[in-house]
C-alpha atoms as a PDB file:
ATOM      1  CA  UNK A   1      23.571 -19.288  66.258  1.00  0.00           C
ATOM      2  CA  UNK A   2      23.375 -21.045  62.687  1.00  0.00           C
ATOM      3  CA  UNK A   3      20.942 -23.682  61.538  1.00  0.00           C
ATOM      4  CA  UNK A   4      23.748 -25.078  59.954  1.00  0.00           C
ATOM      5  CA  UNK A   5      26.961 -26.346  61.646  1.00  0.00           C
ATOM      6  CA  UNK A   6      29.538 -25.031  58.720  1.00  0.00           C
ATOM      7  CA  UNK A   7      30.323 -21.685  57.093  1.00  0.00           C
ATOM      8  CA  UNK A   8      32.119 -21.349  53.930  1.00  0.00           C
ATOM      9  CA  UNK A   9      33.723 -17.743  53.931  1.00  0.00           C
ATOM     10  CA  UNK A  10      34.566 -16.754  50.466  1.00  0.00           C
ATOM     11  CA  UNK A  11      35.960 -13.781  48.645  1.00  0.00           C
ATOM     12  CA  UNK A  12      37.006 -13.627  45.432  1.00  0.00           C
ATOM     13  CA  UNK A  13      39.223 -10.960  43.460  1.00  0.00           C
ATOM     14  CA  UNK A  14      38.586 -10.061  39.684  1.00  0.00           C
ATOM     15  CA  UNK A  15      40.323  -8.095  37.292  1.00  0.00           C
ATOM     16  CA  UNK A  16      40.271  -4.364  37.431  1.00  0.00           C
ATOM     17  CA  UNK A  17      41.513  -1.081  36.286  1.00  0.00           C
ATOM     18  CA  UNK A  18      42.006   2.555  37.363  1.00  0.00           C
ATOM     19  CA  UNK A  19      39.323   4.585  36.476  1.00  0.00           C
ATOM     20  CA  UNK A  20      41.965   7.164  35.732  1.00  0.00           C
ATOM     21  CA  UNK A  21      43.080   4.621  33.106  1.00  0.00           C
ATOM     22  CA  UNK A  22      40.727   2.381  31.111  1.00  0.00           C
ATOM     23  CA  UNK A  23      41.294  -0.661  30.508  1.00  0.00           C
ATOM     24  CA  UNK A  24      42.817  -2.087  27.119  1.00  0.00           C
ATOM     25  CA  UNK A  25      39.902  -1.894  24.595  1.00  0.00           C
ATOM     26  CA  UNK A  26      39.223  -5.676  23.408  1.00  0.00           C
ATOM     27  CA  UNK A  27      38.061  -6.723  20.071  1.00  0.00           C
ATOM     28  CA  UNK A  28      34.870  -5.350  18.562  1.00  0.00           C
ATOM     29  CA  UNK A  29      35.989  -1.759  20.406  1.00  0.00           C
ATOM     30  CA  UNK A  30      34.452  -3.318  24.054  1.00  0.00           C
ATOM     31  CA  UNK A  31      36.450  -3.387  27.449  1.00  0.00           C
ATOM     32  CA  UNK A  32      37.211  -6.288  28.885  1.00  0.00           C
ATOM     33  CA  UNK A  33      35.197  -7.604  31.800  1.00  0.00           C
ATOM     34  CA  UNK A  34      35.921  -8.605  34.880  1.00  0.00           C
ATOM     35  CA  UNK A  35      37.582 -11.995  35.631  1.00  0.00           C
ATOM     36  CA  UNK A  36      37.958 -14.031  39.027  1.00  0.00           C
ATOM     37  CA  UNK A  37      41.223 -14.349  39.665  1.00  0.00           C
ATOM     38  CA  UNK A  38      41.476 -15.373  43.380  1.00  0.00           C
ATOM     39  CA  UNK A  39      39.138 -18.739  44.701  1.00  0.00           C
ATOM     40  CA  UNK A  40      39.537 -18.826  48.252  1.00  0.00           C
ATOM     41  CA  UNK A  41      37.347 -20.223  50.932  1.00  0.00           C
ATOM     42  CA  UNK A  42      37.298 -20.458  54.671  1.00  0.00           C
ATOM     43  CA  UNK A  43      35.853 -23.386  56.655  1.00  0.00           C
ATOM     44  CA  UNK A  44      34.295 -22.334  59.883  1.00  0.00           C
ATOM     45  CA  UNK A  45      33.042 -25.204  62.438  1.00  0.00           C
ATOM     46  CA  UNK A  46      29.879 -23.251  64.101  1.00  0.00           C
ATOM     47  CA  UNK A  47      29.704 -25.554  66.944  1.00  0.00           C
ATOM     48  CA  UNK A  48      33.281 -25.320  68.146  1.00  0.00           C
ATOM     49  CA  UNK A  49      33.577 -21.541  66.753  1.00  0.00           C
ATOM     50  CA  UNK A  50      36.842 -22.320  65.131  1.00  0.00           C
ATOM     51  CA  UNK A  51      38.251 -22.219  61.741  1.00  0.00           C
ATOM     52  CA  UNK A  52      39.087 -26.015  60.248  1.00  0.00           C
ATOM     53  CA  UNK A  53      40.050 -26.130  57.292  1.00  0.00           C
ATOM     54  CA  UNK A  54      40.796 -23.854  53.544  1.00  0.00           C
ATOM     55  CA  UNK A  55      40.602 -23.892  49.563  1.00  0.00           C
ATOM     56  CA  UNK A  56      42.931 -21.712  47.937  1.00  0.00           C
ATOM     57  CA  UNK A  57      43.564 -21.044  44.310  1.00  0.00           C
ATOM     58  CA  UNK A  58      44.522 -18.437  41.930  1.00  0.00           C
ATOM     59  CA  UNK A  59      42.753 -18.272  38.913  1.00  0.00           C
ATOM     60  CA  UNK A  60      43.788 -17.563  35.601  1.00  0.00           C
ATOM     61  CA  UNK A  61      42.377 -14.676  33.419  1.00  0.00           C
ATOM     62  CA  UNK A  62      41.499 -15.984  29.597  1.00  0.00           C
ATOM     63  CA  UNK A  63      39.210 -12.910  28.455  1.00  0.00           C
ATOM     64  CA  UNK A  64      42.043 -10.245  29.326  1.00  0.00           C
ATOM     65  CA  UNK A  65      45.269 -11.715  30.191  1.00  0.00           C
ATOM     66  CA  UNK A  66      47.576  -9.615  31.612  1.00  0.00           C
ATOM     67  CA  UNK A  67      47.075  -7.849  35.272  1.00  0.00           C
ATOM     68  CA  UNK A  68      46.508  -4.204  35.355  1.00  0.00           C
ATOM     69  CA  UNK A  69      49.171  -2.397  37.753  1.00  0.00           C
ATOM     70  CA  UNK A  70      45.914  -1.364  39.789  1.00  0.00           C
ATOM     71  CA  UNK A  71      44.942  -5.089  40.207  1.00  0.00           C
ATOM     72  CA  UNK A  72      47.848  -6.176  40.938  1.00  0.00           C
ATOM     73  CA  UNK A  73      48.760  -3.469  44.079  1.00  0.00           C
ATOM     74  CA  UNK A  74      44.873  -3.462  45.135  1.00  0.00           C
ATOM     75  CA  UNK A  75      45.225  -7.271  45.250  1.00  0.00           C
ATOM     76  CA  UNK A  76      48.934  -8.147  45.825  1.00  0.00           C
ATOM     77  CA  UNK A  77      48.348 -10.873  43.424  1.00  0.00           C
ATOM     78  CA  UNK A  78      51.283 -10.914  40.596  1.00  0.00           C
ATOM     79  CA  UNK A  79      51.378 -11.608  37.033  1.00  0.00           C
ATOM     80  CA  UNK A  80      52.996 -14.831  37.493  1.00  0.00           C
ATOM     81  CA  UNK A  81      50.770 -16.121  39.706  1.00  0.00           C
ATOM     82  CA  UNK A  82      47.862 -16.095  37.686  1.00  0.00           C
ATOM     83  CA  UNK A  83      49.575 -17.077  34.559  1.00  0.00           C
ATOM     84  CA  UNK A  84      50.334 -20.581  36.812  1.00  0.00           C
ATOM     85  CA  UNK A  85      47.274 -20.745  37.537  1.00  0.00           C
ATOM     86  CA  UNK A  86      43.941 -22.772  36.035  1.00  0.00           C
ATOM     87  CA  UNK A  87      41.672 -21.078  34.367  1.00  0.00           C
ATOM     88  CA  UNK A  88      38.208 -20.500  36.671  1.00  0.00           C
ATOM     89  CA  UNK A  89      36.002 -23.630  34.934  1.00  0.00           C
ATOM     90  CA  UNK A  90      39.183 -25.931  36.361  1.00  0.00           C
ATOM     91  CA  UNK A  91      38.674 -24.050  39.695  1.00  0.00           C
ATOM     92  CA  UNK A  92      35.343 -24.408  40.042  1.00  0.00           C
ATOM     93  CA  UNK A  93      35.633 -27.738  39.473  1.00  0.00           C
ATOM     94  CA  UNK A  94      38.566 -28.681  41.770  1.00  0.00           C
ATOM     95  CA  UNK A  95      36.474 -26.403  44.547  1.00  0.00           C
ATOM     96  CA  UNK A  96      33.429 -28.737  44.020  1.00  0.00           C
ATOM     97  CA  UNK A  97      35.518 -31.687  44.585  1.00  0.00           C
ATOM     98  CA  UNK A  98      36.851 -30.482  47.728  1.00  0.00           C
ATOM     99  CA  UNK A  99      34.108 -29.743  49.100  1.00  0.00           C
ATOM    100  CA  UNK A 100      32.468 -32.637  48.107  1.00  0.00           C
ATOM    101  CA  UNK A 101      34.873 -35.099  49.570  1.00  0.00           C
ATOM    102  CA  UNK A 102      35.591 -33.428  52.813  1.00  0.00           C
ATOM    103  CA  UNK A 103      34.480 -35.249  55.327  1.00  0.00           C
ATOM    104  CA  UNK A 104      33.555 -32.234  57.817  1.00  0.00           C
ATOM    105  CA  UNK A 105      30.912 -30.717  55.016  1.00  0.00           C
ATOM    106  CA  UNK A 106      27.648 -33.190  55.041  1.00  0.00           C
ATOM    107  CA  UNK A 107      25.517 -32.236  52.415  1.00  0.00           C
ATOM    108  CA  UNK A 108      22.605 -29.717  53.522  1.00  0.00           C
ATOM    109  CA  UNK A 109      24.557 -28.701  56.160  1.00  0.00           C
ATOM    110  CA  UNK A 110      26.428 -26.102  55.469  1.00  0.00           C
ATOM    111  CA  UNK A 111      26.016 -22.635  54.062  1.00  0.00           C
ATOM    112  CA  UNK A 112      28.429 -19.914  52.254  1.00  0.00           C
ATOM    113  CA  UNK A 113      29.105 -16.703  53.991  1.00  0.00           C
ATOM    114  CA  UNK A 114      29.963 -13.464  51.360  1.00  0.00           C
ATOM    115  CA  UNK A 115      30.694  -9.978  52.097  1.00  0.00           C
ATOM    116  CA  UNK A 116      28.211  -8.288  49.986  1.00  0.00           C
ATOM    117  CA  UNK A 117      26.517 -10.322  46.700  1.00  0.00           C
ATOM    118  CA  UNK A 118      28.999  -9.113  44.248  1.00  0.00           C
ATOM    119  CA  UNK A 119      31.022 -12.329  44.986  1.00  0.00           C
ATOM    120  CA  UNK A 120      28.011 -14.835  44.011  1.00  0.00           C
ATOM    121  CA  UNK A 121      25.046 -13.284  42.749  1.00  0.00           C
ATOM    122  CA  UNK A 122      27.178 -10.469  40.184  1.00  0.00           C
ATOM    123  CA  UNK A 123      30.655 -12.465  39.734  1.00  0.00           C
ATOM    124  CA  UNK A 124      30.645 -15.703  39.256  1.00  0.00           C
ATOM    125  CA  UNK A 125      26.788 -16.054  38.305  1.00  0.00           C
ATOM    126  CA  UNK A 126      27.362 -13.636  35.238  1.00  0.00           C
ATOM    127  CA  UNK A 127      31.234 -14.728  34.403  1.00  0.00           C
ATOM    128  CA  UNK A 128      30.187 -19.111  34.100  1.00  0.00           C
ATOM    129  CA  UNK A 129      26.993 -17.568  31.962  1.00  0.00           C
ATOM    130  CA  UNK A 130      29.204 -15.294  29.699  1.00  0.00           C
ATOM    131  CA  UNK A 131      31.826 -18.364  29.254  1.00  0.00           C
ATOM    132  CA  UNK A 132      29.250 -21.198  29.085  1.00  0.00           C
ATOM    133  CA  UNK A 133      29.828 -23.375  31.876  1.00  0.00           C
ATOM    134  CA  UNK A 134      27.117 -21.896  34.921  1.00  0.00           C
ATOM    135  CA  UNK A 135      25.187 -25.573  34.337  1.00  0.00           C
ATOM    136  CA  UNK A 136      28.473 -26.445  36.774  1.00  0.00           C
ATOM    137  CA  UNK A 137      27.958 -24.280  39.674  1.00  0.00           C
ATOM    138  CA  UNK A 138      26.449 -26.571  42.527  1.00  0.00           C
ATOM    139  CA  UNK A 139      22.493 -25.398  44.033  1.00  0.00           C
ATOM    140  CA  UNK A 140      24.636 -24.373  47.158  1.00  0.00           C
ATOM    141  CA  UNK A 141      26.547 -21.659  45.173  1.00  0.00           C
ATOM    142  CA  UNK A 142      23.153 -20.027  44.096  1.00  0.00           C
ATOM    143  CA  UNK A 143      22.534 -19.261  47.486  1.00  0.00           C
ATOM    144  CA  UNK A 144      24.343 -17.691  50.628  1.00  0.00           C
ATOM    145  CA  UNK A 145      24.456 -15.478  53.425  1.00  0.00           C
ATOM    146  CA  UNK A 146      25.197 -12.310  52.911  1.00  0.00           C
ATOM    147  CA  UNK A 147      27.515 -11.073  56.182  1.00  0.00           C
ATOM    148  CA  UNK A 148      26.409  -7.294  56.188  1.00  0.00           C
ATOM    149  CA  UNK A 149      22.894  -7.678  57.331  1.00  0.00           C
ATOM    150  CA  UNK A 150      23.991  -9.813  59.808  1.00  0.00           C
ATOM    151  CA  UNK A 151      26.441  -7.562  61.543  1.00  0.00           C
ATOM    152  CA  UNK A 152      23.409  -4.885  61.332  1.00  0.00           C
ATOM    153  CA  UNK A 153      20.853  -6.348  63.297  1.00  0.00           C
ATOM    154  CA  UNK A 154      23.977  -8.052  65.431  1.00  0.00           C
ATOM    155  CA  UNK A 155      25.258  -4.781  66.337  1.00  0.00           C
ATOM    156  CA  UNK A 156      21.980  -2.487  65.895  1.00  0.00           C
ATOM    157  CA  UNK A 157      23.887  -0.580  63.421  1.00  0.00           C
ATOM    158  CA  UNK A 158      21.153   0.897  60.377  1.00  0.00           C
ATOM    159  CA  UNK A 159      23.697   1.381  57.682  1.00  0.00           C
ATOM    160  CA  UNK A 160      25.535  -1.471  55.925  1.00  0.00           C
ATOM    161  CA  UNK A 161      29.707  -1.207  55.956  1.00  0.00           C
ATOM    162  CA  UNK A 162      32.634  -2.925  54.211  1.00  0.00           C
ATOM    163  CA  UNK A 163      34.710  -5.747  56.152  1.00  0.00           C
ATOM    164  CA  UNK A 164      37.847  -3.224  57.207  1.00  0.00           C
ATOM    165  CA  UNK A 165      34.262  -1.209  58.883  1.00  0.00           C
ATOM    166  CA  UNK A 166      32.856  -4.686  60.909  1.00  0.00           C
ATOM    167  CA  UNK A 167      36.351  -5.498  61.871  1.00  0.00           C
ATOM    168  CA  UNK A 168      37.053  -2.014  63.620  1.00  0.00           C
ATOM    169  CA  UNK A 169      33.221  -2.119  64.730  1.00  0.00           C
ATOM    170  CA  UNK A 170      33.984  -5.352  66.355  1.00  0.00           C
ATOM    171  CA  UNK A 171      37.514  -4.062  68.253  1.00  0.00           C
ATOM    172  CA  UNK A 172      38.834  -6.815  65.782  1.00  0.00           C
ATOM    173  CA  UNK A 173      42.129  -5.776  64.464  1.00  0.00           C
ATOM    174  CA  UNK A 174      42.667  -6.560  60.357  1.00  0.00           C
ATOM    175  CA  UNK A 175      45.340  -9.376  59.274  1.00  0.00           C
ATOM    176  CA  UNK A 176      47.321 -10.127  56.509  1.00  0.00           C
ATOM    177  CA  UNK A 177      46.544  -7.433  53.300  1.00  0.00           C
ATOM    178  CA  UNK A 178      42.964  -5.976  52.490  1.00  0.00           C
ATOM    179  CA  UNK A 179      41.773  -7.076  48.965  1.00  0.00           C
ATOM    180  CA  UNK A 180      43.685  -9.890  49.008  1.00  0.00           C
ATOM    181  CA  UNK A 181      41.158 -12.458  48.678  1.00  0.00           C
ATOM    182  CA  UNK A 182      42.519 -15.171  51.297  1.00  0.00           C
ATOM    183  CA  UNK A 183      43.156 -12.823  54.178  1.00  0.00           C
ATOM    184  CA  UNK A 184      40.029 -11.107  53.349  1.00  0.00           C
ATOM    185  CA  UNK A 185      38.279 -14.868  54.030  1.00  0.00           C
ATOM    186  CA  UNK A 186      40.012 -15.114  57.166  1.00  0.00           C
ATOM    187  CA  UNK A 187      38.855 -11.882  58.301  1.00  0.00           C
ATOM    188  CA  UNK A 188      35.222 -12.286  57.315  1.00  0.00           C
ATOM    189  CA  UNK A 189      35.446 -15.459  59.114  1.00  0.00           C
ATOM    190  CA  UNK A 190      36.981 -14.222  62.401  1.00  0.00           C
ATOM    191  CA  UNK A 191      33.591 -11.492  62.024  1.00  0.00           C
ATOM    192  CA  UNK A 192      31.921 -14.726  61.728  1.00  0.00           C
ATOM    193  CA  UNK A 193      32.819 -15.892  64.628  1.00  0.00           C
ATOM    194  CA  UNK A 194      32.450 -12.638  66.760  1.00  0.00           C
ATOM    195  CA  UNK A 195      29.054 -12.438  65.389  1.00  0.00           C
ATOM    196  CA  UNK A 196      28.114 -16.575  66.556  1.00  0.00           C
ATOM    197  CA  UNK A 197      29.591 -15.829  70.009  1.00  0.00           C
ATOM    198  CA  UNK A 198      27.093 -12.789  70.184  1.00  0.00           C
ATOM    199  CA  UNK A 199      24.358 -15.339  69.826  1.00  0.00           C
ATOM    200  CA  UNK A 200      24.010 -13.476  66.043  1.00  0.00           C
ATOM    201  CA  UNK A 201      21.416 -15.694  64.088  1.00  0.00           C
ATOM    202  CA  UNK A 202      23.299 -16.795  60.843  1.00  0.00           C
ATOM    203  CA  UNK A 203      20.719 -17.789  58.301  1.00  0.00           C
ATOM    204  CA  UNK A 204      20.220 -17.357  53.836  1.00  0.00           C
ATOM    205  CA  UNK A 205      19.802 -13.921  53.053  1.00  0.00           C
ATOM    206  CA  UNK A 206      20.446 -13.758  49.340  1.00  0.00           C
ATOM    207  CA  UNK A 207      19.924 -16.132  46.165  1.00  0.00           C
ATOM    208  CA  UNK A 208      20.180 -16.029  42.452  1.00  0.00           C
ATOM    209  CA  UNK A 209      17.048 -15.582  40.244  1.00  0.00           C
ATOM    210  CA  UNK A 210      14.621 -18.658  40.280  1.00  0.00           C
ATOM    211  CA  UNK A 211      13.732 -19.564  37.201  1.00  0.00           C
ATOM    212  CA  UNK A 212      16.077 -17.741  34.330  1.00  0.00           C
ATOM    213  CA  UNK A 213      19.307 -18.435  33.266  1.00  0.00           C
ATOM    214  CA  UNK A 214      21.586 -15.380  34.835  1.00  0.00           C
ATOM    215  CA  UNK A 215      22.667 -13.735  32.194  1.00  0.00           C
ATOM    216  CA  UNK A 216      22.776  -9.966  33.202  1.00  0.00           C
ATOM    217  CA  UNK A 217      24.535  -8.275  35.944  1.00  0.00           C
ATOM    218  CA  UNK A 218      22.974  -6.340  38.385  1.00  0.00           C
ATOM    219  CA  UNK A 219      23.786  -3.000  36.827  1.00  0.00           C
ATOM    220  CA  UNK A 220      22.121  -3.963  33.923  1.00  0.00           C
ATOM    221  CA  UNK A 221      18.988  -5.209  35.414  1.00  0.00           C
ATOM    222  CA  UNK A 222      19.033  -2.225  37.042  1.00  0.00           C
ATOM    223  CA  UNK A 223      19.020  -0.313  34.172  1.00  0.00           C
ATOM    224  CA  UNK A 224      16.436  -2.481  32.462  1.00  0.00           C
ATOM    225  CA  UNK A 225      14.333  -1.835  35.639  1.00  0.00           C
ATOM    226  CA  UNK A 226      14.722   1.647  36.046  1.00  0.00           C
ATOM    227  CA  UNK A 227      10.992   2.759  35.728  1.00  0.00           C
ATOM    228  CA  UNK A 228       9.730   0.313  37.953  1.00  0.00           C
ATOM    229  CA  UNK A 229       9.141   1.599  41.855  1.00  0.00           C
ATOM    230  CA  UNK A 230       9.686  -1.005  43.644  1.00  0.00           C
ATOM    231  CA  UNK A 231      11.589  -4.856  42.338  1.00  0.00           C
ATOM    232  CA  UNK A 232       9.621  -8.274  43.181  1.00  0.00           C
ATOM    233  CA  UNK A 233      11.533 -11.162  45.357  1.00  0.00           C
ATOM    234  CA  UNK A 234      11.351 -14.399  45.560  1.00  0.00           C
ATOM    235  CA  UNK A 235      11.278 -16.816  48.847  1.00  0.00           C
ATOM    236  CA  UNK A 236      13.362 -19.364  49.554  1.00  0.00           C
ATOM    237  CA  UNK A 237      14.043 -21.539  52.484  1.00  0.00           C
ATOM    238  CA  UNK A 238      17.331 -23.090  53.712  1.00  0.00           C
ATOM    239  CA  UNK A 239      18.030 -25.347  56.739  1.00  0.00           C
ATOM    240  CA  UNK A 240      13.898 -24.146  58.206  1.00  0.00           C
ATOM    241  CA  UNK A 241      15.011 -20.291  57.580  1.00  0.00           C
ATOM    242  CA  UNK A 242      12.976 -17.979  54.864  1.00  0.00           C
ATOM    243  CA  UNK A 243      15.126 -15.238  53.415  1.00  0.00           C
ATOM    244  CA  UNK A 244      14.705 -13.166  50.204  1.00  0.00           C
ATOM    245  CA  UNK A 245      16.198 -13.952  46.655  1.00  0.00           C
ATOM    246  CA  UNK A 246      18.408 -11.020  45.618  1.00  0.00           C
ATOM    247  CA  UNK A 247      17.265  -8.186  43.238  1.00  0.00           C
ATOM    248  CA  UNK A 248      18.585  -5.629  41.917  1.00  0.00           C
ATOM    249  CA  UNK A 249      16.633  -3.574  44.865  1.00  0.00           C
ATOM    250  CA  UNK A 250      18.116  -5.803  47.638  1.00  0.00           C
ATOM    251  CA  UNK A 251      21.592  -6.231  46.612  1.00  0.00           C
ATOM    252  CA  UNK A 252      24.344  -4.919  49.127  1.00  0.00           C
ATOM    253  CA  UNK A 253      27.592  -3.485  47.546  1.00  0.00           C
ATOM    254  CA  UNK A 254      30.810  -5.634  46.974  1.00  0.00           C
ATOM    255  CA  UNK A 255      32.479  -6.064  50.262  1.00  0.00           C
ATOM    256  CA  UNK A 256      35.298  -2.355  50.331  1.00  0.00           C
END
């Protein structure tokens, strides 16, 4: 059940490094942070419980170039491909006008599904801030549905999992390569769709801050609120349903 009648399943992949072997100290003596280097999504039709249609692009890195050899097995995504690639403003923007001019996504009416928040609320909220273009991500990129809580009250299980845990939860058998970003979509959206048949009510669990520019990840305001008990929320309401904007109390893990 979904009070909208598309999902947009998205996962990206960043830049990353062994913790066995740092990364490659930048200027100024700081490590490099992380960098989106896979855009996919994954159009699911909640009426017909099919998937219709996909966005897929590779992004290219400009803060740290070249791939770690731990990105690039995690991922399967190769040097080459991201040096072909535009860099994530480009993306963004080419993802926008997709979605904007596809005929099957009416404005309003459809919402994005994530594995976790790290995708929207940590990734691409802190990465636009940090290279000065956030002012381009749409109002329906702030906010999303976070897949984990879902599954939970779907399934009655009380502790959150990764996507390779739903799948086997499900009896649903993995495709394609886990961590790469487009067959991680897929399989998020075939949970999706396990989840809809179940009769599992699909509605916004997670948005960025209201009112303040995002300019710290969640780590950090995690740090900064370390001696408070308990983190405030803020409500929001999307397509009649009232969630909770994500703090750094209510975040989930990225999807593992």
């Amino acid at each position: 059940m979904s009070s909208v009648s598309h999902l947009l399943v998205m996962d990206f992949e960043a830049t990353c490094w062994d913790r066995a072997k740092p990364p490659p100290q930048a200027d100024g003596g700081k490590a490099p942070r992380q960098e989106i280097i896979e855009f996919p999504c994954v159009v699911v039709d909640t009426k017909s419980g099919t998937v219709v249609d996909e966005f897929h692009q590779y992004v290219k890195p400009t803060e740290e170039a070249t791939l770690s050899e731990f990105c690039t097995e995690l991922t399967g995504i190769e040097q080459p491909q991201v040096e072909a690639a535009q860099p994530l403003q480009k993306v963004l923007e080419d993802f926008v006008q997709w979605v904007s001019a596809n005929p099957k996504l009416k404005a309003d009416d459809f919402a994005i599904v994530t594995c976790g928040d790290w995708d929207l609320y940590d990734q691409i909220r802190t990465e636009t801030t940090r290279k000065d273009f956030v002012h381009l991500v749409p109002s329906w990129m702030q906010r999303w549905i976070n897949i984990k809580p879902i599954w939970m009250k779907a399934t009655g299980n009380e502790k959150a999992t990764g996507m390779a845990g739903m799948l086997r939860d499900l009896d649903i058998q993995l495709l394609g390569k886990h961590h790469s970003g487009i067959d991680d979509a897929r399989n998020i959206a075939r949970i999706a769709l396990k989840l809809l048949s179940r009769g599992a009510v699909f509605q916004c669990t997670s948005t960025w801050p209201a009112g303040r520019q995002a300019r710290k990840s969640r780590a950090e305001e995690k740090k900064q609120k370390q001696t408070k008990h308990k983190a405030k929320t803020d409500s929001f309401e999307v397509g009649g349903e009232t969630g909770q904007a994500v703090t750094s109390a209510t975040c989930e893990e990225a999807c593992v």
